[in-house]
C-alpha atoms as a PDB file:
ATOM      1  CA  UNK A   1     -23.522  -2.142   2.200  1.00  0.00           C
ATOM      2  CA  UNK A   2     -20.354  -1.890  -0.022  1.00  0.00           C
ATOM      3  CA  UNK A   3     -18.375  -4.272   2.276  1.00  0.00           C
ATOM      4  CA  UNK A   4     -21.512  -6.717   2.638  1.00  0.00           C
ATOM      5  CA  UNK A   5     -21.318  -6.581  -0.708  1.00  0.00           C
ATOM      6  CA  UNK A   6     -17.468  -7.401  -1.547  1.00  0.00           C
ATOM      7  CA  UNK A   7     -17.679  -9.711   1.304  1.00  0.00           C
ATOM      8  CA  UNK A   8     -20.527 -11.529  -0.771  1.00  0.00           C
ATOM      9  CA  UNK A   9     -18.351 -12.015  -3.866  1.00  0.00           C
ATOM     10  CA  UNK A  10     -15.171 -12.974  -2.336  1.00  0.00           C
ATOM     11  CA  UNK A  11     -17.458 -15.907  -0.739  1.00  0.00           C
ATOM     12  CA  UNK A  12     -18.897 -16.457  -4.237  1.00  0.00           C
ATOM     13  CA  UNK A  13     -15.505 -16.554  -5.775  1.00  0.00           C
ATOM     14  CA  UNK A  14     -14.073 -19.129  -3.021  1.00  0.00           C
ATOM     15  CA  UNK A  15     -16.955 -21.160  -3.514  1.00  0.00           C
ATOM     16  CA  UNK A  16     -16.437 -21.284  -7.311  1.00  0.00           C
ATOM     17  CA  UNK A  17     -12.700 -22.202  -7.069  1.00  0.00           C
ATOM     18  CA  UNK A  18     -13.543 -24.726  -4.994  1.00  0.00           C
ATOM     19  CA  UNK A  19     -15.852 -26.495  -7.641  1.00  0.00           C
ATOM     20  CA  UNK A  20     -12.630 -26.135 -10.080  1.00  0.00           C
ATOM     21  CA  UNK A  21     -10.578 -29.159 -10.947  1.00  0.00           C
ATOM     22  CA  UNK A  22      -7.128 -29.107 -10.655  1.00  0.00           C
ATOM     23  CA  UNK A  23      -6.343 -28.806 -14.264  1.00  0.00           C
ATOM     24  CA  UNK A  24      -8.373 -25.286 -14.656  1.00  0.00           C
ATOM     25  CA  UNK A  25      -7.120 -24.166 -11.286  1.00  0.00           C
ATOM     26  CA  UNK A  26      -3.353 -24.219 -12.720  1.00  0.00           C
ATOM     27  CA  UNK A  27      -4.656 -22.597 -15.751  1.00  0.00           C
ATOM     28  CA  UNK A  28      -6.073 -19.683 -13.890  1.00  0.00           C
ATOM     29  CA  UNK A  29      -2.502 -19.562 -11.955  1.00  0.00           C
ATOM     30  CA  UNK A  30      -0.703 -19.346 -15.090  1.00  0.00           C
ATOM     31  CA  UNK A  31      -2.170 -15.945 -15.195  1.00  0.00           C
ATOM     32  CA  UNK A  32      -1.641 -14.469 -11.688  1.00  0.00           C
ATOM     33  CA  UNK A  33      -4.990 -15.471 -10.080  1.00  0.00           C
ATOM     34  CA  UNK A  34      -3.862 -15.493  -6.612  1.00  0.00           C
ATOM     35  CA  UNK A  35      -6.880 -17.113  -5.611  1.00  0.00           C
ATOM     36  CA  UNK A  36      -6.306 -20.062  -7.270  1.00  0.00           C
ATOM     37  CA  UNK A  37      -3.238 -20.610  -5.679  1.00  0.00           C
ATOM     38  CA  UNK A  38      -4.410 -20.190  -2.106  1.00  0.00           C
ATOM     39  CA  UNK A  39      -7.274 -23.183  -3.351  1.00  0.00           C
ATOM     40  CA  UNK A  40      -4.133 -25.570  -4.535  1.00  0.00           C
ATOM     41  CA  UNK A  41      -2.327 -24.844  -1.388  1.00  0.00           C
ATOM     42  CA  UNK A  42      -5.687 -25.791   0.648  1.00  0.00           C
ATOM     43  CA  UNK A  43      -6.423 -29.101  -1.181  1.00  0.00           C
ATOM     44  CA  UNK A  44      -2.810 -30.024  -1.334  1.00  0.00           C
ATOM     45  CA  UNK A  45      -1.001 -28.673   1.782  1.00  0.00           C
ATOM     46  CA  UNK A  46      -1.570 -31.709   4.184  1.00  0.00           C
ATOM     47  CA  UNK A  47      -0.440 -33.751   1.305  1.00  0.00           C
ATOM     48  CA  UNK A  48       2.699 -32.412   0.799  1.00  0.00           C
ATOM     49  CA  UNK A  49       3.791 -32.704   4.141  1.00  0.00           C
ATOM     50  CA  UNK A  50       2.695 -36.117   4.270  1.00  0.00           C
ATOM     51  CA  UNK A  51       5.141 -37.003   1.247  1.00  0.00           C
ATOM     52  CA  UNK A  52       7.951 -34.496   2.814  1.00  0.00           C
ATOM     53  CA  UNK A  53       7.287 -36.351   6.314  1.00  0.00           C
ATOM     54  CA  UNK A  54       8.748 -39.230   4.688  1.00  0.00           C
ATOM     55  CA  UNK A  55      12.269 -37.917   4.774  1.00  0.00           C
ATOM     56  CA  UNK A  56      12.254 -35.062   7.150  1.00  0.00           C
ATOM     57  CA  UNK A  57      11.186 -35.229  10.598  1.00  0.00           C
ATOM     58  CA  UNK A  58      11.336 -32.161  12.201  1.00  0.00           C
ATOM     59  CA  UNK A  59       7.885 -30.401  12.122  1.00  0.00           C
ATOM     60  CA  UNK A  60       9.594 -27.261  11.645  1.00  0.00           C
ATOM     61  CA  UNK A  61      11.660 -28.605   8.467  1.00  0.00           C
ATOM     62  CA  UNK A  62       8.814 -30.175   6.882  1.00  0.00           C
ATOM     63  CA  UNK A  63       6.893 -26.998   7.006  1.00  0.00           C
ATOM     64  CA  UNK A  64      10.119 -24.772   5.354  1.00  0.00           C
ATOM     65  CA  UNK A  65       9.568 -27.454   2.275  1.00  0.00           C
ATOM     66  CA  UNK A  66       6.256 -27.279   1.951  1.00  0.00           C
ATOM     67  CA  UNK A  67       6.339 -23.752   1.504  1.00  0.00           C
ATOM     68  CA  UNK A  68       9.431 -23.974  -0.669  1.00  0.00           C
ATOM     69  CA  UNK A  69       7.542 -26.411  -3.206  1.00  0.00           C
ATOM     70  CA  UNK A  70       4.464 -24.946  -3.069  1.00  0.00           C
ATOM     71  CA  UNK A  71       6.630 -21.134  -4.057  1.00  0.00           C
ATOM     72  CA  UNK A  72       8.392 -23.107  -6.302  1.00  0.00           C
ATOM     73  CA  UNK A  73       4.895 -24.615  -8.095  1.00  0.00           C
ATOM     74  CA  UNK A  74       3.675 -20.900  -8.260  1.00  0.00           C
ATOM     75  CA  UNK A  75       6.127 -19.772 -10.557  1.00  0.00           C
ATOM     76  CA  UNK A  76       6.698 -22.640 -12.411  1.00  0.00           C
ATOM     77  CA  UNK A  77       3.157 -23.541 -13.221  1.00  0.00           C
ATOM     78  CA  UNK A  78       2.792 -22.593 -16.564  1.00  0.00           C
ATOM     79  CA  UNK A  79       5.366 -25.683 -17.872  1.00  0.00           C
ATOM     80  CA  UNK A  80       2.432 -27.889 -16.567  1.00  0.00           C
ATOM     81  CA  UNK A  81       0.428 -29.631 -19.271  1.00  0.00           C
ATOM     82  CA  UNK A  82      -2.342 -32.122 -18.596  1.00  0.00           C
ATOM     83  CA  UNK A  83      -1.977 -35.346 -20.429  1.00  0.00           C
ATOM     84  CA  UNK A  84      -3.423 -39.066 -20.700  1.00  0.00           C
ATOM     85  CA  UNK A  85      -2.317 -40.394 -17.087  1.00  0.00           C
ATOM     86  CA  UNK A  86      -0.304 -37.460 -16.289  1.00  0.00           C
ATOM     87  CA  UNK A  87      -2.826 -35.343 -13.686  1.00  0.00           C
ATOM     88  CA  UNK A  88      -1.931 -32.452 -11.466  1.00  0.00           C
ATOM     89  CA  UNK A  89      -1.208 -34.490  -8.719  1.00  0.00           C
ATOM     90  CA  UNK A  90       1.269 -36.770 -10.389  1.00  0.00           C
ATOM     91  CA  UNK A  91       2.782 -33.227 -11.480  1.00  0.00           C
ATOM     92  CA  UNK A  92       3.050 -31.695  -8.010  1.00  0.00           C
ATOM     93  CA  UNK A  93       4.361 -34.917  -6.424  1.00  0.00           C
ATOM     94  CA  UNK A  94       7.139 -35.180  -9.023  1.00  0.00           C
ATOM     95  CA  UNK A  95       7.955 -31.580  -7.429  1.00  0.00           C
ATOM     96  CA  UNK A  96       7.936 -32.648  -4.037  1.00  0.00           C
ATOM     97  CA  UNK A  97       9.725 -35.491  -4.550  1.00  0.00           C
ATOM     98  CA  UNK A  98      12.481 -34.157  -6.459  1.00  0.00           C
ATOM     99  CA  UNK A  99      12.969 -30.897  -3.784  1.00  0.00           C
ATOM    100  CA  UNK A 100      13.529 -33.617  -0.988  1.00  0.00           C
ATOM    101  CA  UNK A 101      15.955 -35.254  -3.177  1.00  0.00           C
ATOM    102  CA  UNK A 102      17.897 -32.479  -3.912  1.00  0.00           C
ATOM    103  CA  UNK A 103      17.904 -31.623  -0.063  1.00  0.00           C
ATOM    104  CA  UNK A 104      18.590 -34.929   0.799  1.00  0.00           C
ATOM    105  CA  UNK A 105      21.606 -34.568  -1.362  1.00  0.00           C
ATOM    106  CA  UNK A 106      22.153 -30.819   0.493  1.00  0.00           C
ATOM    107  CA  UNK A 107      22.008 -32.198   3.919  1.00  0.00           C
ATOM    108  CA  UNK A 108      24.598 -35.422   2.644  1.00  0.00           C
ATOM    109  CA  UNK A 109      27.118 -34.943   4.888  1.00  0.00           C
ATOM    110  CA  UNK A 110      24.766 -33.238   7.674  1.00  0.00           C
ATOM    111  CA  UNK A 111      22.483 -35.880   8.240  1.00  0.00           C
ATOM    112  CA  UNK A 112      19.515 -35.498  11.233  1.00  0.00           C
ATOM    113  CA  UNK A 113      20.335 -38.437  13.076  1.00  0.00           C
ATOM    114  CA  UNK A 114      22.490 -40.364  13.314  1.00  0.00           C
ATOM    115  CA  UNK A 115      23.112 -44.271  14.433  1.00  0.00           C
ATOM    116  CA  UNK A 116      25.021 -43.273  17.938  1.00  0.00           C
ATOM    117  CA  UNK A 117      21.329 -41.990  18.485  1.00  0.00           C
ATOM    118  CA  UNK A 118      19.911 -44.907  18.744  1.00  0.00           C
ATOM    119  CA  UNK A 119      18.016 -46.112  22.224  1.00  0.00           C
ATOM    120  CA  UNK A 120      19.104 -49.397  23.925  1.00  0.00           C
ATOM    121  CA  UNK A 121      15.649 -50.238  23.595  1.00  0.00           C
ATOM    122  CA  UNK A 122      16.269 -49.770  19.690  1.00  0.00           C
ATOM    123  CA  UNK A 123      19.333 -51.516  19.412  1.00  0.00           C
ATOM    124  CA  UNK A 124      17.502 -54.538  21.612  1.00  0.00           C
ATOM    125  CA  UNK A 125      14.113 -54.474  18.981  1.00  0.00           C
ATOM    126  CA  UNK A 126      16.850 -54.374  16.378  1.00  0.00           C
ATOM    127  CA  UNK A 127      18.448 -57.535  17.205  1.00  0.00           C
ATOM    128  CA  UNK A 128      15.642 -59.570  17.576  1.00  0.00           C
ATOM    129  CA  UNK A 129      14.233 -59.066  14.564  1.00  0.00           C
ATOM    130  CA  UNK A 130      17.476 -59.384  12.676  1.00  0.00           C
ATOM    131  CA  UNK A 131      18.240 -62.710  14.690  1.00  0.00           C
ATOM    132  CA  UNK A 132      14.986 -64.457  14.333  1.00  0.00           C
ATOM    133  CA  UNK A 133      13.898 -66.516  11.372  1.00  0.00           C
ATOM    134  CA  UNK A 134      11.851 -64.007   9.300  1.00  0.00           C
ATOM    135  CA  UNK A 135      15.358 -62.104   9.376  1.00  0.00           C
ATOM    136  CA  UNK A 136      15.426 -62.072   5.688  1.00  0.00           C
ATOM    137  CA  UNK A 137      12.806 -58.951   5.510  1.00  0.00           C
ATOM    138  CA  UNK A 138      14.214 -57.324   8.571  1.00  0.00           C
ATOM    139  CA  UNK A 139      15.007 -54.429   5.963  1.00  0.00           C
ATOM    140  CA  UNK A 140      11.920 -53.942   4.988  1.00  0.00           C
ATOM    141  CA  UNK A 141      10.421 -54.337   8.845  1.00  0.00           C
ATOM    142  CA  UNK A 142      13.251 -51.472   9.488  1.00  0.00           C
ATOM    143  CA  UNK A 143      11.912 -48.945   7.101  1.00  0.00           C
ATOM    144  CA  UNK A 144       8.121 -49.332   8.619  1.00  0.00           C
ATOM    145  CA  UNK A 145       9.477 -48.673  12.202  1.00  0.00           C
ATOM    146  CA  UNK A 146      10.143 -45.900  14.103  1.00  0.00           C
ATOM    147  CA  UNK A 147      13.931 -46.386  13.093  1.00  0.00           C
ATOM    148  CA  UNK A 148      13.656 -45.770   9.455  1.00  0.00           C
ATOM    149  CA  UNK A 149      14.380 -41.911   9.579  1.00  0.00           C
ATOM    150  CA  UNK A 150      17.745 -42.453  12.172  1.00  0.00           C
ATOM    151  CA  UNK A 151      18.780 -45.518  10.215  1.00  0.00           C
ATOM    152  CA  UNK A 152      17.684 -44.124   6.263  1.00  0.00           C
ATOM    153  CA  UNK A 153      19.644 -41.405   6.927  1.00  0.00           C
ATOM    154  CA  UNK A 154      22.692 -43.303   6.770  1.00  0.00           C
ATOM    155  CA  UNK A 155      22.161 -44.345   3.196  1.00  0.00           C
ATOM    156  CA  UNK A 156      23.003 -42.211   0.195  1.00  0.00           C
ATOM    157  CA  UNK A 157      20.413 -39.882  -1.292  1.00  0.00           C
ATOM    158  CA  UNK A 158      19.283 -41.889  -4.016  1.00  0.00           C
ATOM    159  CA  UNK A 159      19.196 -45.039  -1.849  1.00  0.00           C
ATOM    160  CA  UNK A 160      16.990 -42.992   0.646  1.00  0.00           C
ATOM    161  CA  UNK A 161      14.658 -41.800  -2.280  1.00  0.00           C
ATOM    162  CA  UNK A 162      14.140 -45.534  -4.013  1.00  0.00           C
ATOM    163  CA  UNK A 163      13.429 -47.493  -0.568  1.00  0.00           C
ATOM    164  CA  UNK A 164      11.184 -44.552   0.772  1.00  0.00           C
ATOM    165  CA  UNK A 165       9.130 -44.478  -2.645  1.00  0.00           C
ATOM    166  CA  UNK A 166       9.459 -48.332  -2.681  1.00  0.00           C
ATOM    167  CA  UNK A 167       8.382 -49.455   0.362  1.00  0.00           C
ATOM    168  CA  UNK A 168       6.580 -46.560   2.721  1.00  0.00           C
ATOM    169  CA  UNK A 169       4.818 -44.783  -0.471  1.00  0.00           C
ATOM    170  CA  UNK A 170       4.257 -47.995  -2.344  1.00  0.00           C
ATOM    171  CA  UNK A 171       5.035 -46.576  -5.380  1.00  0.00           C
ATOM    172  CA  UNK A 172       5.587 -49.415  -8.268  1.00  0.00           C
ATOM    173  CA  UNK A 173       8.720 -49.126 -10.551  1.00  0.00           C
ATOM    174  CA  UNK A 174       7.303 -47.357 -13.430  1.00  0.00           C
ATOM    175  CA  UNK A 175       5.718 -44.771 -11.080  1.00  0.00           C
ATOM    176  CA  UNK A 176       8.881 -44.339  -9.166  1.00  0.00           C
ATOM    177  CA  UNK A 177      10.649 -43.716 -12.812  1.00  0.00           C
ATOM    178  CA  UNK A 178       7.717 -41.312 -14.057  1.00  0.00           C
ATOM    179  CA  UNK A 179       8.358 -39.188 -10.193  1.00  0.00           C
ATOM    180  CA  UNK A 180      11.990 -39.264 -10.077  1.00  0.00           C
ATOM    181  CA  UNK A 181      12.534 -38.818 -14.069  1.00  0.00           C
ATOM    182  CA  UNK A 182      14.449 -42.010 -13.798  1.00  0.00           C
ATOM    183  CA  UNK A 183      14.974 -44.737 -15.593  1.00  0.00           C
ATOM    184  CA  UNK A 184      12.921 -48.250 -15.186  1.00  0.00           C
ATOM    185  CA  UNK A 185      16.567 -50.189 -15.624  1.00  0.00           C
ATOM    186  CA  UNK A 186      17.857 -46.928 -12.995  1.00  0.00           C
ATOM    187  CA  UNK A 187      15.181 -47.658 -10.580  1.00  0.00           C
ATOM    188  CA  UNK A 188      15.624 -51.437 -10.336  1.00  0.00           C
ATOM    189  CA  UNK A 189      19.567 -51.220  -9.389  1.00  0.00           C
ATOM    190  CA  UNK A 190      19.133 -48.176  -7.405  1.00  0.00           C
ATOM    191  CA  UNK A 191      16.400 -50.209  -5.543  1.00  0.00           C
ATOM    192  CA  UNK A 192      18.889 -53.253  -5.505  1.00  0.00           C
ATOM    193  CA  UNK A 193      21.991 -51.454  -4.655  1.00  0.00           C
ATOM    194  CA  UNK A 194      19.615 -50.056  -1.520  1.00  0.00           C
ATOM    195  CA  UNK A 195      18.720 -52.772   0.003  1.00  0.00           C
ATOM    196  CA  UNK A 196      22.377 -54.040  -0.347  1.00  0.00           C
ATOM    197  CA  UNK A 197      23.576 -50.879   1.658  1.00  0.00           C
ATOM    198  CA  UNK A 198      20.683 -51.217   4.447  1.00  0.00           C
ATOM    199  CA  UNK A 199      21.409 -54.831   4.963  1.00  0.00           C
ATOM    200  CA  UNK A 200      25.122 -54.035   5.737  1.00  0.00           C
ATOM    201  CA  UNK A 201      24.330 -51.293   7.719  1.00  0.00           C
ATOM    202  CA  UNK A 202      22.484 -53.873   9.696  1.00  0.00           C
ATOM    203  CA  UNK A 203      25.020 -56.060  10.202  1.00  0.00           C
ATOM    204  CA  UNK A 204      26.954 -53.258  12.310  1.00  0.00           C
ATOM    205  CA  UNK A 205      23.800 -55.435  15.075  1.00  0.00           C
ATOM    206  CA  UNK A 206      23.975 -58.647  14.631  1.00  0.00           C
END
């Protein structure tokens, strides 16, 4: 009866955090409720790894990071403050953002792939598209095919970060700068400066 019981209330409790927004969730984490946290990391998990799929591909690195931001939101949760336009999401993908930049930045000189990986299928899709007539956006055709992750990891960090945010996430400017804790003036010459570096790394097949 006892464990029917406790059973009972632990489904009761679920069910309540569950009804909770975001905002009262972290509140209750502030203050050890370990419940709470296991109903962020359930509404929030597949997210995460979306936004860390973005720059890491193997399924076993993206899943390290998720844990590693979601530890990291756990015990830093109580700097988070809800204010006009600035929600819990926005919050936790600033985190997730920032923790693939700084491994990005860890993993500079390590990078997962590399350019002698490429296919000679690759190389062939590569050259038609930089050779035909609609060549002037074969950067940003690049970074939507399956070559974005051997060929982004050639760029520098930051250059990685803007054209990811930019151009797979969609992100505008002023979000990028709100995410990042950038600049708007940063943002637009990081952006520039990117696309600069991708199109001469694209010459390297023409």
């Amino acid at each position: 009866m006892k464990q029917a019981v406790e059973k009972i209330a632990i489904t009761t409790l679920k069910s309540d955090a569950s009804k909770q927004t975001d905002e009262s969730l972290i509140a209750t984490l502030s203050s050890g409720n370990e419940e709470a946290f296991n109903e962020i990391f359930e509404r929030y998990r597949f997210w995460v790894a979306r936004i860390v799929g973005r720059f890491f591909r193997r399924p076993e690195r993206v899943e390290e990071i998720v844990q590693e931001v979601f530890t990291k939101l756990y015990f830093t949760s109580n700097y988070f403050s809800p204010q006009p336009g600035k929600t819990f999401a926005n919050w936790l993908s600033s985190i997730t953002i920032n923790f693939c930049y700084d491994e990005l930045r860890r993993l500079k000189r390590r990078p997962e792939q590399s350019i002698s990986d490429l296919t000679q299928e690759e190389v062939f899709w590569l050259k038609e598209k930089l050779t035909a007539k609609e060549s002037s956006s074969a950067e940003t055709q690049v970074i939507f095919s399956d070559l974005a992750t051997k060929l982004l990891s050639q760029l520098s960090p930051e250059d990685r970060l803007v054209l990811t945010l930019l151009d797979v996430e969609e992100l505008s400017v002023n979000e990028i700068a709100k995410v990042t804790g950038w600049s708007v003036s940063k943002v637009k010459i990081r952006a520039y400066r990117a696309r600069l570096s991708l199109r001469s790394l694209l010459k390297n097949f023409l």
